[in-house]
Protein backbone atom coordinates (compact mmCIF):
# COMPACT_ATOMS: atom_id res chain seq x y z
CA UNK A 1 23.36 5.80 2.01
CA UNK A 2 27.13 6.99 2.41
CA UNK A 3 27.71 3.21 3.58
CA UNK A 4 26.53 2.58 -0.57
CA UNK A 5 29.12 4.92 -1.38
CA UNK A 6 31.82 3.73 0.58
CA UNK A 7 31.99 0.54 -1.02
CA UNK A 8 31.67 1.81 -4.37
CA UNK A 9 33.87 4.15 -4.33
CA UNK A 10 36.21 3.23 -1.56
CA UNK A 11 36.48 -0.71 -1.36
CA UNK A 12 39.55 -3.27 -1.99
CA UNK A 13 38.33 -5.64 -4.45
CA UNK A 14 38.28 -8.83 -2.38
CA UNK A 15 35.61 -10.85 -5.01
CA UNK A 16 35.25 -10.25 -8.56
CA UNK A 17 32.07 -9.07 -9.87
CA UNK A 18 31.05 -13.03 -10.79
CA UNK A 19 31.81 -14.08 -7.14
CA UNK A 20 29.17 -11.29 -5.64
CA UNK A 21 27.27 -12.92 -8.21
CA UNK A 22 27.30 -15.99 -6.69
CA UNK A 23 27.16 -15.13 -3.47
CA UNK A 24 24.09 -13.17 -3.88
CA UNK A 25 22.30 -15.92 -5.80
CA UNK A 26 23.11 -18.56 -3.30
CA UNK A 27 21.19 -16.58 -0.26
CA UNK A 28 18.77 -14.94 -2.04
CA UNK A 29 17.47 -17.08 -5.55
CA UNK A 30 18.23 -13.76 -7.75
CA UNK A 31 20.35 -14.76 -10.31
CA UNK A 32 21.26 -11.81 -13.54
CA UNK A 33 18.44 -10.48 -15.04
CA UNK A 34 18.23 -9.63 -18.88
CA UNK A 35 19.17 -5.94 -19.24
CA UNK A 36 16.44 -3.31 -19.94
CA UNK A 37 16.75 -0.80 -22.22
CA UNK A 38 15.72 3.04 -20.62
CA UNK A 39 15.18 4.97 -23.43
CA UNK A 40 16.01 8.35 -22.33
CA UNK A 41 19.59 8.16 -21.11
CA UNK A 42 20.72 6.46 -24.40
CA UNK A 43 18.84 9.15 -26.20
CA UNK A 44 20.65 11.34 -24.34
CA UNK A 45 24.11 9.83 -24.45
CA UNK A 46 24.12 9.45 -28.35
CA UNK A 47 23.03 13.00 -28.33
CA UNK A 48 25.49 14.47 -26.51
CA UNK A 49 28.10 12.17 -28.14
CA UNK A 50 27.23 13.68 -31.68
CA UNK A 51 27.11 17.31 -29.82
CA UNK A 52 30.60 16.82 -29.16
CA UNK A 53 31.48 15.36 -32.23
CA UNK A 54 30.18 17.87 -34.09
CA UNK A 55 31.47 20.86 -31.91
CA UNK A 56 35.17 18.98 -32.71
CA UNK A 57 34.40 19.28 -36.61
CA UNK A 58 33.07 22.71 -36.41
CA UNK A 59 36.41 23.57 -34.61
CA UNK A 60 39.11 21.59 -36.83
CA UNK A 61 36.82 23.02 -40.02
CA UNK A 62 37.45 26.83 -38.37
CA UNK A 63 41.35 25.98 -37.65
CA UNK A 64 42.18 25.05 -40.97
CA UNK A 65 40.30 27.79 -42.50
CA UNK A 66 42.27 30.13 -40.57
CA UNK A 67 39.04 31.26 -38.59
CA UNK A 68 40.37 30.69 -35.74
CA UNK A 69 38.46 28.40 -32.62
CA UNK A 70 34.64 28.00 -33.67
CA UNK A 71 32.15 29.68 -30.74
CA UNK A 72 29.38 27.37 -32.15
CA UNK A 73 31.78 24.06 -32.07
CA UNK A 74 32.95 24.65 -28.37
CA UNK A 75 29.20 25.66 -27.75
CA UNK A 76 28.18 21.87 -28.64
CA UNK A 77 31.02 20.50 -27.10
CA UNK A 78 29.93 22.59 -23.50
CA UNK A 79 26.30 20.75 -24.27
CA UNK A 80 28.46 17.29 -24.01
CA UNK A 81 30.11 17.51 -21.22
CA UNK A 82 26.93 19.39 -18.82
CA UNK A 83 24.94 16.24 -19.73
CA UNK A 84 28.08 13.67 -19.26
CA UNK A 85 28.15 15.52 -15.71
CA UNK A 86 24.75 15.71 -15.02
CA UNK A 87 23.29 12.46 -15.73
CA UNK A 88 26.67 11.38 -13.30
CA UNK A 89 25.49 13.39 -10.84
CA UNK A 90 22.02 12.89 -10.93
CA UNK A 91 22.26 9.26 -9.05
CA UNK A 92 24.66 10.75 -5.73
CA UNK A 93 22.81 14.03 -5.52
CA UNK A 94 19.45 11.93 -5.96
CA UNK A 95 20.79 9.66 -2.84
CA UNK A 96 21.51 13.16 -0.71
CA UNK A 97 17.89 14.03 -1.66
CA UNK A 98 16.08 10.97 -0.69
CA UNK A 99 18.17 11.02 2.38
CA UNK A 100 17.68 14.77 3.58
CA UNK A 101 14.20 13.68 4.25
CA UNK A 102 14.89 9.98 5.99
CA UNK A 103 17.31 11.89 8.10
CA UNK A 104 14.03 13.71 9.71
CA UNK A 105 11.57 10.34 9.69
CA UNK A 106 9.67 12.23 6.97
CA UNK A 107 8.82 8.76 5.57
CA UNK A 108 6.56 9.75 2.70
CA UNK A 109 8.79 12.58 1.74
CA UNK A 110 11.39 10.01 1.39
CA UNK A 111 9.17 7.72 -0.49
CA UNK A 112 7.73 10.41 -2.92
CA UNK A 113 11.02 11.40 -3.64
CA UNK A 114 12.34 7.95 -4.28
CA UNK A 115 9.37 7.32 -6.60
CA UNK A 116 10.23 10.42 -8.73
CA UNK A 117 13.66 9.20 -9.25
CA UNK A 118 13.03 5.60 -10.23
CA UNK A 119 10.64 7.11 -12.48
CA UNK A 120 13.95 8.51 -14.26
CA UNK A 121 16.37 5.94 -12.91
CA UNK A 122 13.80 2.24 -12.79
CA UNK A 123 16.94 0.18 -13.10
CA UNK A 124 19.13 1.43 -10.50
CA UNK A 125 19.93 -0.59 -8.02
CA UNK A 126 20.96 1.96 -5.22
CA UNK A 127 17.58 4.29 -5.77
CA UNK A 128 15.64 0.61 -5.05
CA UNK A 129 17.77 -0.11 -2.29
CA UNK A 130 17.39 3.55 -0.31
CA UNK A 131 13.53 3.29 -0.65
CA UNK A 132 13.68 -0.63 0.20
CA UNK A 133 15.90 1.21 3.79
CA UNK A 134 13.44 3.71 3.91
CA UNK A 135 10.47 1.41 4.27
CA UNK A 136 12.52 -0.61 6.52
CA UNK A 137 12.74 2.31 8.92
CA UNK A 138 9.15 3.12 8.38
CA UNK A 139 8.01 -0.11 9.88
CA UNK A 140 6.58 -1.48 6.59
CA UNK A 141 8.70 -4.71 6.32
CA UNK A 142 6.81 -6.23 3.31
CA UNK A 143 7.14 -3.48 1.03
CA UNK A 144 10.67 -2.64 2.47
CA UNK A 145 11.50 -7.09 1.43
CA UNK A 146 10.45 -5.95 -2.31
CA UNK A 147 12.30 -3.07 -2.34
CA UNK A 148 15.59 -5.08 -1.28
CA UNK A 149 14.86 -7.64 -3.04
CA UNK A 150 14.37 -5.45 -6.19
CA UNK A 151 17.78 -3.71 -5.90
CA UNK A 152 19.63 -6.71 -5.46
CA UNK A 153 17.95 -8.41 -8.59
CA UNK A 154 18.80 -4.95 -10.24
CA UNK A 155 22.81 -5.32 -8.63
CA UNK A 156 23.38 -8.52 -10.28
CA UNK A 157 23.76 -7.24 -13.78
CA UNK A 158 26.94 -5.12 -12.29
CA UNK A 159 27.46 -7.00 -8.97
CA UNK A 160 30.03 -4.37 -6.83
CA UNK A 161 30.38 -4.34 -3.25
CA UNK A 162 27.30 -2.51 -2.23
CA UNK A 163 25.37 -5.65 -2.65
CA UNK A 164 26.93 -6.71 0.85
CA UNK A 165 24.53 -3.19 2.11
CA UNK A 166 21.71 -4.72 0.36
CA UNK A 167 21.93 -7.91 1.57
CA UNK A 168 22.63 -6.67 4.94
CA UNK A 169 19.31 -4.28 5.17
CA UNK A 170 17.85 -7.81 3.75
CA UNK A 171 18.72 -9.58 6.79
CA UNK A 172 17.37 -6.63 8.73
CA UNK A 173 14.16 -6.86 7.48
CA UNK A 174 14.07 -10.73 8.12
CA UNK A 175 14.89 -10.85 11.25
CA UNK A 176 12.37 -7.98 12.23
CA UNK A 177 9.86 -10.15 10.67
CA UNK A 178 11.25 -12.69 12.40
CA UNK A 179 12.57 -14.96 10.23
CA UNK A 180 15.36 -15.82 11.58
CA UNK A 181 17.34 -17.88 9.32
CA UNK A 182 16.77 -16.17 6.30
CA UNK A 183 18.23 -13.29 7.99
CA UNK A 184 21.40 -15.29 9.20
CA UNK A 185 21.89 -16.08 6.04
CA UNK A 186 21.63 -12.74 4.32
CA UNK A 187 24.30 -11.90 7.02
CA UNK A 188 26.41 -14.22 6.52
CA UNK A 189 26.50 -13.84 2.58
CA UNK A 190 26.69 -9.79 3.05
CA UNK A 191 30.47 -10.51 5.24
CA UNK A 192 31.28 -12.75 2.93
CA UNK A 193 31.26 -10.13 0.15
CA UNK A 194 32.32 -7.58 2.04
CA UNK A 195 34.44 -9.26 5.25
CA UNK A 196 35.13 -6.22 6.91
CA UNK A 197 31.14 -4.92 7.08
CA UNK A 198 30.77 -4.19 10.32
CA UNK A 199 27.00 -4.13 10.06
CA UNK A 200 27.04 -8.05 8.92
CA UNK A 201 28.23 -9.14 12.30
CA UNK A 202 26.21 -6.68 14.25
CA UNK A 203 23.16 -8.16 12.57
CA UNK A 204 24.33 -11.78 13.49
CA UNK A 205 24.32 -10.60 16.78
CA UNK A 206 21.05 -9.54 16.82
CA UNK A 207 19.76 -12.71 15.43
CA UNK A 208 20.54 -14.54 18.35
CA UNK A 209 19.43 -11.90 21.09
CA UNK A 210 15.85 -11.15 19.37
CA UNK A 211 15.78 -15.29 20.10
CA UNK A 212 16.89 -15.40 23.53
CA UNK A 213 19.61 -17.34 23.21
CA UNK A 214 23.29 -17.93 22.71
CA UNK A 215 24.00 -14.27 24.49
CA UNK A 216 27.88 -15.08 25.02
CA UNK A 217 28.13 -15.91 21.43
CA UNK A 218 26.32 -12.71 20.49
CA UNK A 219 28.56 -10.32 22.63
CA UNK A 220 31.68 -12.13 20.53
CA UNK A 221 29.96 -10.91 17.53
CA UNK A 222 29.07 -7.62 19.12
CA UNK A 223 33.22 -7.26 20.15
CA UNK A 224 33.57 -7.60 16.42
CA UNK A 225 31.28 -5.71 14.75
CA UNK A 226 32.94 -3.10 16.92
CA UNK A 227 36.38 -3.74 16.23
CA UNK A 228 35.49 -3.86 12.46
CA UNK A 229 34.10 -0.45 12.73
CA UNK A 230 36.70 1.25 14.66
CA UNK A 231 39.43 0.01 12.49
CA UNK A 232 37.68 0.71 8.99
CA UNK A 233 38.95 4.10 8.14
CA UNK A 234 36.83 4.89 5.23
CA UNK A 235 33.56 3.63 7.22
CA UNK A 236 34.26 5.20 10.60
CA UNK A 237 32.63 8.14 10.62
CA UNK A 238 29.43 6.51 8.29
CA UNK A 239 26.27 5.29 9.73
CA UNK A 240 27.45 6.76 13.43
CA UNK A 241 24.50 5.49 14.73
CA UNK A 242 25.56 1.76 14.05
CA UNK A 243 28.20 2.61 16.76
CA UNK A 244 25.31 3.42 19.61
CA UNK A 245 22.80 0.13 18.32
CA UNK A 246 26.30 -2.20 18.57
CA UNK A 247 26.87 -0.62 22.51
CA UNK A 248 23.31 -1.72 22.84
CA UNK A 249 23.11 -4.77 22.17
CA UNK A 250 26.58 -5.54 24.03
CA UNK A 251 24.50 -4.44 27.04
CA UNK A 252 21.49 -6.83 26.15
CA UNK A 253 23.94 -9.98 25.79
CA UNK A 254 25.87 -8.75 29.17
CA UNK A 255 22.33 -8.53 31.08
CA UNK A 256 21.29 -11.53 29.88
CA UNK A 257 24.93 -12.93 30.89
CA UNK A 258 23.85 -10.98 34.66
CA UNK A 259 27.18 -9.04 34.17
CA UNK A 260 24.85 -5.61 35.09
CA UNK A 261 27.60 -3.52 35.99
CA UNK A 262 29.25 -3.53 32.41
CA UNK A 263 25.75 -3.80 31.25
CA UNK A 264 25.22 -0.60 32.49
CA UNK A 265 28.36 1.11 31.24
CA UNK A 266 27.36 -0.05 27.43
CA UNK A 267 23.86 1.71 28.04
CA UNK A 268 25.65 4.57 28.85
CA UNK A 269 28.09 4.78 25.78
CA UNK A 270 25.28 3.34 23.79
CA UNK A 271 23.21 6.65 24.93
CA UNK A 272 26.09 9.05 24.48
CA UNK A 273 27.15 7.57 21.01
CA UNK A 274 23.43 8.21 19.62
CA UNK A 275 23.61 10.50 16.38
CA UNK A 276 20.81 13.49 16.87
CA UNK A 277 20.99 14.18 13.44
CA UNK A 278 19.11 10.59 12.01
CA UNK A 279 16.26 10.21 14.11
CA UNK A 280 15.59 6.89 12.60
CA UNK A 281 18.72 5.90 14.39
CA UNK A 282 17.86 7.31 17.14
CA UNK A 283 15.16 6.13 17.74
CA UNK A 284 16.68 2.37 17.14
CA UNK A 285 19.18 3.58 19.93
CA UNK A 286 16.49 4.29 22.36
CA UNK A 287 14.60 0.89 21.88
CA UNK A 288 17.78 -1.32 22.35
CA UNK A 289 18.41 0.86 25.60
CA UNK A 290 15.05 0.36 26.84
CA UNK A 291 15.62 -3.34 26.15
CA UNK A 292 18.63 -3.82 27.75
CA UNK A 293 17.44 -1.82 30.78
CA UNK A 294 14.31 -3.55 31.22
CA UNK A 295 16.88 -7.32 30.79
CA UNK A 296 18.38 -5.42 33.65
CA UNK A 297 15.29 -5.14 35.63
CA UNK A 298 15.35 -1.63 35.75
CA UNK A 299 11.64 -0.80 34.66
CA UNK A 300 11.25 2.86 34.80
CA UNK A 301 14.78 3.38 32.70
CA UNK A 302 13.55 1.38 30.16
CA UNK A 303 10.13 2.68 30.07
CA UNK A 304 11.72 6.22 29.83
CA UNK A 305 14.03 4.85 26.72
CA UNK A 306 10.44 3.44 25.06
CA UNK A 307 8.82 6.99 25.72
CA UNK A 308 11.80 8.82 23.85
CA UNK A 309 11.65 6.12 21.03
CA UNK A 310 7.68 6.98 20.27
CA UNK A 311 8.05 10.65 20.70
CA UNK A 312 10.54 11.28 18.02
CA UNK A 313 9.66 8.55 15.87
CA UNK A 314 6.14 7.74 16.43
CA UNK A 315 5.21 6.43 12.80
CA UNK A 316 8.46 4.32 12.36
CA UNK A 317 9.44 0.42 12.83
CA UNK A 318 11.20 1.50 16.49
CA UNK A 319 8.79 3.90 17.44
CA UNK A 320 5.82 0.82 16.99
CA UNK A 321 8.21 -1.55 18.76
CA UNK A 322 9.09 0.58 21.77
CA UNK A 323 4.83 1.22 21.85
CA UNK A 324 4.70 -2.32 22.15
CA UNK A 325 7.17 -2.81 24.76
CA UNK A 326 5.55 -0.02 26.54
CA UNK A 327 2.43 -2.05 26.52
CA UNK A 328 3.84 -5.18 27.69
CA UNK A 329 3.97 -5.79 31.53
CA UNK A 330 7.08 -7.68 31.81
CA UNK A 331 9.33 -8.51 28.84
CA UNK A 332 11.15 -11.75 28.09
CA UNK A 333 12.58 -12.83 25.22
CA UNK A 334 10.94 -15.67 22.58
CA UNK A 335 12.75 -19.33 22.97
């Protein structure tokens, strides 16, 4: 969610609005689609636009009459500018509402919440996208492809920057379905949009090491992802726990490189990097540990990462996956 509003607010304008366009159309098959008309916020913009039109007659009438400023004319005017601000507001607090509860795992909470807004909202692209996220963490990858799929359909009719997040949760959701190039090039079309999105090459990354193959390749992608993070200012601090799932998977491409002794030193920064606060996160944190340790043949440290996983995050996508790993007797890696 504050990754979305770091590239609207906070991005250089690299592409124009056609080029995301393009780019988005290219991976995905979405081109524009023909804008819908939601009756209430135009009801409610020409409203308040005759509001303050009126409140500016009311007051020029009461000037030139000598009558001094009308109370009624900067009454209407005060209606104006509360619904300018609120229906402005509505879409970031909505976000920090939606998120409050996907912060906890509280999936359905999330997903209620989402509902209500797109109820309101049914052509915003960032409410689609934060559910499409939310299912994503929740394990439910079909729904979770819709979702995405939805908000980027919904992005193309004002393409911006945070159609490099969508496309980026995209790939996510490919490649944990396992389609594998689909999700490289969702990837690949988010950096493009958005070169410096750390996530893109993280995700790359991951491609090859849910495959088994190419690990040197992914630890280069890994080393960048990292760099990219570190030296974006505005995106530092957002989506910490991208820092500790990038230290993972450096350790799973230096284990399965049999370099164990800086494998072990990324599980360790991976572990202490982990953000508390998104369990979600977290919980991804604890499966690519467990991973990594197990790639490191150290069983009972990566059966202890799995336990953590499922016990704050039973009913999500990493809590299922570390239950699964849990139940597997030795692990190795699909070629």
């Amino acid at each position: 969610m504050l990754g979305v509003l770091a590239y609207r607010f906070g991005s250089k304008r690299e592409n124009t609005g056609p080029a995301i366009r393009k780019i988005v159309q290219a991976v995905t098959g979405i081109a524009s689609p023909q804008p819908k008309l939601v009756i209430w916020p135009t009801v409610v913009g020409i409203s308040s636009m005759l509001c303050f039109f009126a409140g500016m007659m009311l007051n020029t009438v009461s000037i030139l009459h000598r009558q001094g400023q009308s109370i009624l004319g900067w009454f209407l005017i005060a209606i104006f500018l509360l619904s300018t601000l609120l229906i402005r507001s509505a879409r970031t607090y909505g976000l920090l509402w939606i998120h409050r509860r996907l912060l906890r795992a509280d999936y359905e909470g999330a997903l209620a919440r989402a509902d209500a807004l797109l109820a309101w909202f049914p052509e915003s692209p960032t409410f689609h996208h934060l559910r499409g996220a939310t299912l994503l963490f929740a394990g439910r990858l079909p729904e979770a492809e819709q979702a995405i799929r939805t908000s980027l359909e919904k992005g193309q009719s004002r393409p911006g920057f945070a159609q490099a997040t969508h496309l980026g949760n995209l790939g996510a959701v490919l490649l944990a379905l396992g389609r594998f190039k689909e999700a490289t090039a969702a990837y690949e079309g988010a950096a493009k949009i958005y070169p410096q999105y750390s996530s893109a090459q993280n995700g790359l990354a991951e491609v090859w090491l849910r495959q088994g193959l190419e690990p040197q390749r992914a630890l280069l992608l890994v080393d960048t992802a990292l760099q990219l993070k570190q030296r974006d200012a505005r995106r530092r601090n957002a989506d910490r726990h991208m820092l500790a799932h990038m230290s993972a998977n450096r350790a799973q491409a230096l284990a399965m490189m049999r370099q164990m002794d800086e494998a072990a030193s990324a599980v360790a920064t991976a572990q202490n990097l982990g953000d508390p606060a998104f369990i979600p996160g977290l919980a991804g944190t604890y499966w690519r540990c467990g991973v990594a340790l197990r790639l490191m043949g150290k069983e009972n440290a990566a059966i202890e990462q799995f336990r953590k996983a499922t016990e704050i995050d039973p009913h999500g996508l990493y809590g299922k996956l570390a239950v699964s790993a849990m139940q597997e007797q030795e692990y190795s890696l699909p070629r």
